[in-house]
Protein backbone atom coordinates (compact mmCIF):
# COMPACT_ATOMS: atom_id res chain seq x y z
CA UNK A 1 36.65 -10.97 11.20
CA UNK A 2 37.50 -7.27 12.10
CA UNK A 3 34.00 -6.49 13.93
CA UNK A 4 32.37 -9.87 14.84
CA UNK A 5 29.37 -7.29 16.58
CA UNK A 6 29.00 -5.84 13.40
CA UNK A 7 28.75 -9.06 11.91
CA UNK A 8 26.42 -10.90 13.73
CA UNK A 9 24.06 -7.88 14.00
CA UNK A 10 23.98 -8.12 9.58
CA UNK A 11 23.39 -11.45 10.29
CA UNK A 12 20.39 -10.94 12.57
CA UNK A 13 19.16 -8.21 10.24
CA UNK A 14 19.43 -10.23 7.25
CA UNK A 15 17.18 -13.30 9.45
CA UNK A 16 14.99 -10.38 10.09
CA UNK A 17 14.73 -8.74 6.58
CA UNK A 18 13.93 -12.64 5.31
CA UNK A 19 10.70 -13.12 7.63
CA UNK A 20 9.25 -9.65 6.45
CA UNK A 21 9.89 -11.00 2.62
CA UNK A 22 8.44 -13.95 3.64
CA UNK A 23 5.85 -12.34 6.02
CA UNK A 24 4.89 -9.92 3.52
CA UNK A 25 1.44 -11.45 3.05
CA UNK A 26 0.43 -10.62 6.45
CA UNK A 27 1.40 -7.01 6.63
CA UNK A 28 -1.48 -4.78 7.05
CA UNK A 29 -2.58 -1.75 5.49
CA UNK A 30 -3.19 1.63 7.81
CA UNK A 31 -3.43 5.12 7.41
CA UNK A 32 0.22 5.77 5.30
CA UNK A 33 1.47 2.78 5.79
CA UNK A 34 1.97 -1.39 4.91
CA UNK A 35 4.43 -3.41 7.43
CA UNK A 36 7.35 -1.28 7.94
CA UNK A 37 7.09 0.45 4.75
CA UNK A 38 5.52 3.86 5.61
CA UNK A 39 4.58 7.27 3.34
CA UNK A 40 7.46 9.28 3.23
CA UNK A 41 10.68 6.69 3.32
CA UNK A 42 12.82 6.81 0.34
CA UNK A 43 12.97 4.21 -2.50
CA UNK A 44 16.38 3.12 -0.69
CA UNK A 45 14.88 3.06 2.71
CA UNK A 46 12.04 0.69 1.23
CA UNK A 47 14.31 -1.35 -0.55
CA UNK A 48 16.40 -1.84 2.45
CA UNK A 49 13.58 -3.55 4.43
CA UNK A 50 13.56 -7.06 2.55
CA UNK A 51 14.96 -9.11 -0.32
CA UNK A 52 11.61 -8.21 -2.59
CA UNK A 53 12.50 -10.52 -4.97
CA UNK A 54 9.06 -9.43 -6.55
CA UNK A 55 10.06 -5.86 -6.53
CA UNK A 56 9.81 -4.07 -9.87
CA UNK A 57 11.10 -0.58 -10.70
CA UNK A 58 8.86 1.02 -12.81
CA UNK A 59 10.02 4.74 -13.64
CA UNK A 60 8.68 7.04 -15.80
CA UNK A 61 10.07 9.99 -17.71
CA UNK A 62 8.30 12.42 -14.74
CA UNK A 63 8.88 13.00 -11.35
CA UNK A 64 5.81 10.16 -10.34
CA UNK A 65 6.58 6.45 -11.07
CA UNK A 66 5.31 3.09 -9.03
CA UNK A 67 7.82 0.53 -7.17
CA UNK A 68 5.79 -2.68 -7.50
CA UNK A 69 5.62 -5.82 -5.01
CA UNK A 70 3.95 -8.72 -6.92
CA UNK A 71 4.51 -12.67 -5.36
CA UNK A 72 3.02 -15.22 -8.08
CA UNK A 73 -0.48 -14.98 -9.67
CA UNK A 74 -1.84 -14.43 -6.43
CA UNK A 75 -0.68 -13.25 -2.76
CA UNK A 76 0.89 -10.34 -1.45
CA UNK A 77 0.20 -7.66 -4.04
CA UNK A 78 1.20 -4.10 -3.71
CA UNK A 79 2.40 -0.74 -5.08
CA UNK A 80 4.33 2.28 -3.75
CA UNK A 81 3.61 5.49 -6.07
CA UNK A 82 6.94 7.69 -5.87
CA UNK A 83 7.13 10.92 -6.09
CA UNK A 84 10.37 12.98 -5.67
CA UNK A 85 12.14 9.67 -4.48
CA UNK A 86 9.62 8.78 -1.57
CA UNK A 87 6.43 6.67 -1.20
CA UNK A 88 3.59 9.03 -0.98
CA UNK A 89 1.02 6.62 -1.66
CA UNK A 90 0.78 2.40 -0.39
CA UNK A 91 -1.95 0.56 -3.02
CA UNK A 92 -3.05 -2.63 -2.92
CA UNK A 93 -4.50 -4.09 -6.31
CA UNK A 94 -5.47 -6.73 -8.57
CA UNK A 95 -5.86 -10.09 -6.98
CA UNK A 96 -3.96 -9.04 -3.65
CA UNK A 97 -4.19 -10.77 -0.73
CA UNK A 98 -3.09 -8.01 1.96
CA UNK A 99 -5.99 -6.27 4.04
CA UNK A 100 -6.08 -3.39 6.32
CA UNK A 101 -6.09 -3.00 9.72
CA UNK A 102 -9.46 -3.16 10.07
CA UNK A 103 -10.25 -6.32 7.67
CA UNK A 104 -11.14 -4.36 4.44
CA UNK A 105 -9.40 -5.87 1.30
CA UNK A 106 -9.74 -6.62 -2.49
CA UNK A 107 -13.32 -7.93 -2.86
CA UNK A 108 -15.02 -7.06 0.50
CA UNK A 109 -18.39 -5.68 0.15
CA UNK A 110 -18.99 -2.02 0.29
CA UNK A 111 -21.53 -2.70 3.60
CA UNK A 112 -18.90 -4.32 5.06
CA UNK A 113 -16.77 -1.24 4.86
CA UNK A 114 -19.42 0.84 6.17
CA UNK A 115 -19.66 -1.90 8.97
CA UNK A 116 -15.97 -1.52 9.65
CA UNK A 117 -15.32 2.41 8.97
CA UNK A 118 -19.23 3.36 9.71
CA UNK A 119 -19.92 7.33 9.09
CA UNK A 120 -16.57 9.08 8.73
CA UNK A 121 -16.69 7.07 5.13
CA UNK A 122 -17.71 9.40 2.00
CA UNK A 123 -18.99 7.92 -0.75
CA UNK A 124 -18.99 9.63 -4.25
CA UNK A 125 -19.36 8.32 -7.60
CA UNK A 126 -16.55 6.93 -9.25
CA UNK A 127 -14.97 9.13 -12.16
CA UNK A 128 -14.75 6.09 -14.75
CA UNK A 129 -16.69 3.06 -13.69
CA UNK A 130 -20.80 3.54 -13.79
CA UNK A 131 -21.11 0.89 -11.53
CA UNK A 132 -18.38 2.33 -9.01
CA UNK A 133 -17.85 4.30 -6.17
CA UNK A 134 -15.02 6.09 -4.56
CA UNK A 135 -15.07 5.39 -0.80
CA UNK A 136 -12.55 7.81 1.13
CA UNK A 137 -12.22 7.71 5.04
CA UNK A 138 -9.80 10.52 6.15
CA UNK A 139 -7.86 10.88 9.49
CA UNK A 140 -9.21 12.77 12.06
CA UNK A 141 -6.25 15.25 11.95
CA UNK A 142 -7.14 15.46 7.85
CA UNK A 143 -3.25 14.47 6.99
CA UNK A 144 -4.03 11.07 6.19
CA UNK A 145 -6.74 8.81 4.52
CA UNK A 146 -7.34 5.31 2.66
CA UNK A 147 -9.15 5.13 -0.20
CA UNK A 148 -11.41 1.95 -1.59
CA UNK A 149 -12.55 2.11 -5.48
CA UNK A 150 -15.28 -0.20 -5.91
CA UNK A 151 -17.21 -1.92 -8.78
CA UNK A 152 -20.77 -3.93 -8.27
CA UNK A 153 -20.30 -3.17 -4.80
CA UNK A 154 -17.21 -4.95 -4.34
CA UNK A 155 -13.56 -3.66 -3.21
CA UNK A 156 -11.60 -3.28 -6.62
CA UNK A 157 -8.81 -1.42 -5.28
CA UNK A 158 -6.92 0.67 -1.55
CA UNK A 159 -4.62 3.29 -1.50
CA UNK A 160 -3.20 4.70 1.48
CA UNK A 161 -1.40 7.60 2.55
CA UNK A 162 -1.35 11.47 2.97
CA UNK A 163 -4.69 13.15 1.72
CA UNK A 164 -3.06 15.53 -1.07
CA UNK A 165 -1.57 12.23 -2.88
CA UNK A 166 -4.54 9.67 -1.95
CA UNK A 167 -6.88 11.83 -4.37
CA UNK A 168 -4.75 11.43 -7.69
CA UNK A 169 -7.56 9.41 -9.49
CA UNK A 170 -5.41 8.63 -12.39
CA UNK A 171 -2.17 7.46 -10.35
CA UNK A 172 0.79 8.93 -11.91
CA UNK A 173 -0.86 9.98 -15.14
């Protein structure tokens, strides 16, 4: 053992980067960012941060493509769009379990958003589902926001991150 300092510190890391794979369901969701993963890191930075055994690569021939978190049928349940080999965008969909800071998450009610965000939310129509709405609540600064697509009046899907990125309705397409 050349550098036992060097060692043990890879060995504390790796106990570290173990309980945020494992602690991954109770990360929260802010403004640009999920845990330690934040808008703006590279794909190797993110992939650094924790044996995501659930971790999928999903490129695509363009410059946008997804890096996707997915733990069983259920659980912790996210997505990092990439674009020019950082995360510019943190979603949470399908049947995920994750929330954000303030409580919002997959299912909650769209007066319980308004409840929790109150009148910085702006509600529009949303652009393919008749019974949806796009929810956006933007930082006060403008650089960041979250966005909530709903259906029936019930949270469908969050994105997260800096406001030029959070409004590509169609994700990478």
């Amino acid at each position: 053992m050349k550098h036992p300092m060097r060692n043990a510190a890879l060995a504390l890391a790796a106990l570290g980067i173990a309980g945020l794979a494992s602690g991954a369901g109770t990360w929260c969701l802010g403004l640009g960012s999920l845990g330690p993963v934040r808008a703006g890191m590279t794909v190797e930075q993110v992939v650094r941060l924790a044996d995501f055994s659930g971790m999928e690569r999903r490129h695509a021939a363009e410059e946008c493509w997804y890096l996707a978190y997915r733990q069983g049928e259920k659980g912790a349940e996210f997505q990092l769009m990439i674009i020019g080999g950082r995360v510019v965008r943190i979603e949470l969909v399908r049947a995920s379990t994750l929330h954000t800071l303030s409580g919002a998450r997959i299912g909650s009610s769209e007066a319980e958003l308004t409840r929790l965000y109150g009148a910085r939310l702006d509600v529009q129509p949303h652009k393919y589902d008749e019974r949806g709405r796009t929810i956006t609540y933007r930082s006060s600064d403008g650089a960041l926001g979250m966005r909530f697509e709903t259906s029936s009046g019930k949270v469908t899907a969050i994105q997260s991150g800096p406001w030029e990125h959070l409004n590509y309705v169609e994700g990478c397409s």
